[in-house]
Protein backbone atom coordinates (compact mmCIF):
# COMPACT_ATOMS: atom_id res chain seq x y z
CA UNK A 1 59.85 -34.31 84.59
CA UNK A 2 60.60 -34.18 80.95
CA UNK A 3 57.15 -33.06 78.97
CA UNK A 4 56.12 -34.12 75.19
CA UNK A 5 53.45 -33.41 73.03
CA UNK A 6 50.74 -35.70 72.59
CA UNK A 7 51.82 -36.11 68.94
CA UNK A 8 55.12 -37.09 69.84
CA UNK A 9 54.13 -39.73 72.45
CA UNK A 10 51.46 -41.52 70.09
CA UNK A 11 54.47 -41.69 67.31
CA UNK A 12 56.74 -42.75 70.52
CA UNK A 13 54.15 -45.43 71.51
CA UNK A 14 52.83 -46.74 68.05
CA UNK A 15 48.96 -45.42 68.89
CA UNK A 16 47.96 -45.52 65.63
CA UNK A 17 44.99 -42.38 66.41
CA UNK A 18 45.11 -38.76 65.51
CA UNK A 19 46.26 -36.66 68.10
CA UNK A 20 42.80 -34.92 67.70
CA UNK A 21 40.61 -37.92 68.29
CA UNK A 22 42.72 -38.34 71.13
CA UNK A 23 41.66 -35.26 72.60
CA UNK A 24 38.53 -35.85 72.28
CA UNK A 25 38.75 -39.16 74.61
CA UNK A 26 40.64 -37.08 76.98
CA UNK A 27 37.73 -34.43 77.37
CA UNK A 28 35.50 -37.19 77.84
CA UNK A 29 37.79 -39.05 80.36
CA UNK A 30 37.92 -35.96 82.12
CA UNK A 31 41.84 -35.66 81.46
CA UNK A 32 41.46 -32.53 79.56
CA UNK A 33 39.04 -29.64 79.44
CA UNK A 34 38.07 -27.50 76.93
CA UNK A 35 38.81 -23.59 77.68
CA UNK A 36 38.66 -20.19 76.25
CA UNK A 37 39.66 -16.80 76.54
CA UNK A 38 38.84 -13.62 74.73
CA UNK A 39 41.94 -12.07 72.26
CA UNK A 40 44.20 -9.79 73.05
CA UNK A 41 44.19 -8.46 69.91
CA UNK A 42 40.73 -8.91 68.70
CA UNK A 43 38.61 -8.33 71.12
CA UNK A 44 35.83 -9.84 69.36
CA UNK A 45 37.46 -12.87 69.07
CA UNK A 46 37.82 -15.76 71.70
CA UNK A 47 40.48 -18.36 71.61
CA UNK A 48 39.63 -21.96 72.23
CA UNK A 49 41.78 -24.49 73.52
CA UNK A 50 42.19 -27.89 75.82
CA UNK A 51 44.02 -27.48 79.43
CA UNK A 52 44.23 -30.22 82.20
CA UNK A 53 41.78 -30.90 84.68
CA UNK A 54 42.43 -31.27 88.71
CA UNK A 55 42.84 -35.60 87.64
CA UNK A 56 44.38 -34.96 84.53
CA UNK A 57 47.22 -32.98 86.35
CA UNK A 58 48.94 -36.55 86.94
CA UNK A 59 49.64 -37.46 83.20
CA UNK A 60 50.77 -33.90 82.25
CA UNK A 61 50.65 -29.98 82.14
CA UNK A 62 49.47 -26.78 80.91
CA UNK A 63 52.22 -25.19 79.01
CA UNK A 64 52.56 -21.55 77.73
CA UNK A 65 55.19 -20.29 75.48
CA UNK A 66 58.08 -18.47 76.73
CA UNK A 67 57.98 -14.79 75.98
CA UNK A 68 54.43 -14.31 75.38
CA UNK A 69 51.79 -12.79 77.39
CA UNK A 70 49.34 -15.40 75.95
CA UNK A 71 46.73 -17.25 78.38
CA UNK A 72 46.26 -20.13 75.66
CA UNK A 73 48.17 -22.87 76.95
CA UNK A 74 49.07 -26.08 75.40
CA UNK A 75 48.90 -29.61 76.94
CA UNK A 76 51.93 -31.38 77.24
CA UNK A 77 52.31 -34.93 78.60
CA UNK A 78 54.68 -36.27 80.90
CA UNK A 79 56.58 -38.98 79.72
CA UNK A 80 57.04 -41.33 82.49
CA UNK A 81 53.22 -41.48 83.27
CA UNK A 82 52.57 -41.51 79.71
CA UNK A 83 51.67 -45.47 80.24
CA UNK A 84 49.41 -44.96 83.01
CA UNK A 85 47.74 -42.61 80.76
CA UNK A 86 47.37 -44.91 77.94
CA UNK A 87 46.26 -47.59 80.44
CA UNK A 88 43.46 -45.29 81.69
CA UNK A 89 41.90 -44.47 78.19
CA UNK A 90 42.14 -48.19 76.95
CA UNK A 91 39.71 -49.06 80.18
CA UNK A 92 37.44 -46.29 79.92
CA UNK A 93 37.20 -47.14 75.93
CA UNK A 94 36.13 -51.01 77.23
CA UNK A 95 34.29 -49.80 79.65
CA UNK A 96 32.09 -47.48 77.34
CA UNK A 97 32.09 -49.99 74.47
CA UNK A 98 30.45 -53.19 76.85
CA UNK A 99 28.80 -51.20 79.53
CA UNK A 100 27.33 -48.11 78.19
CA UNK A 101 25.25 -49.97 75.64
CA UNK A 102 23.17 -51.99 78.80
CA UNK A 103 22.94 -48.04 79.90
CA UNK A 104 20.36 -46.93 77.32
């Protein structure tokens, strides 16, 4: 399956959002999930970063760059489920935006 950055898929799809405020709805969807791991090179420094979740596996995954030994990965989005994915967020956003309010 042939993987894109979120970046590229917004631009592809005309999502007029930052690829950061994106990620945000994803952790909150439960697509993505923040992670961390301590540096190989500082030690006193950890490394933060966004990997898929068990349901977010569907739209996407975790992808590390060749030749390292890094354990950062980066998310990267499969293209055909792209619209499922885009599908998903746009009823989670209705859902919090009429439902959540009745929730308080």
């Amino acid at each position: 399956m042939r993987t894109e950055t979120i970046t590229t898929l917004l631009k592809e799809h005309c999502i007029n959002i930052s690829p950061r405020a994106y990620f945000i709805k994803l952790v909150d969807y439960n697509v993505l999930q923040h992670a961390s791991v301590q540096s190989t090179v500082h030690k006193d420094v950890t490394r933060h970063y966004k990997r898929f979740t068990n349901f977010g596996r569907e739209f996407g995954c975790d992808a590390f760059q060749e030749g390292t030994t890094s354990k950062v990965s980066q998310p990267r989005f499969y293209s055909d489920s792209f619209n499922e994915l885009l599908d998903y967020v746009e009823g989670r956003d209705a859902y919090c935006k009429h439902v959540k309010p009745f929730l308080k």
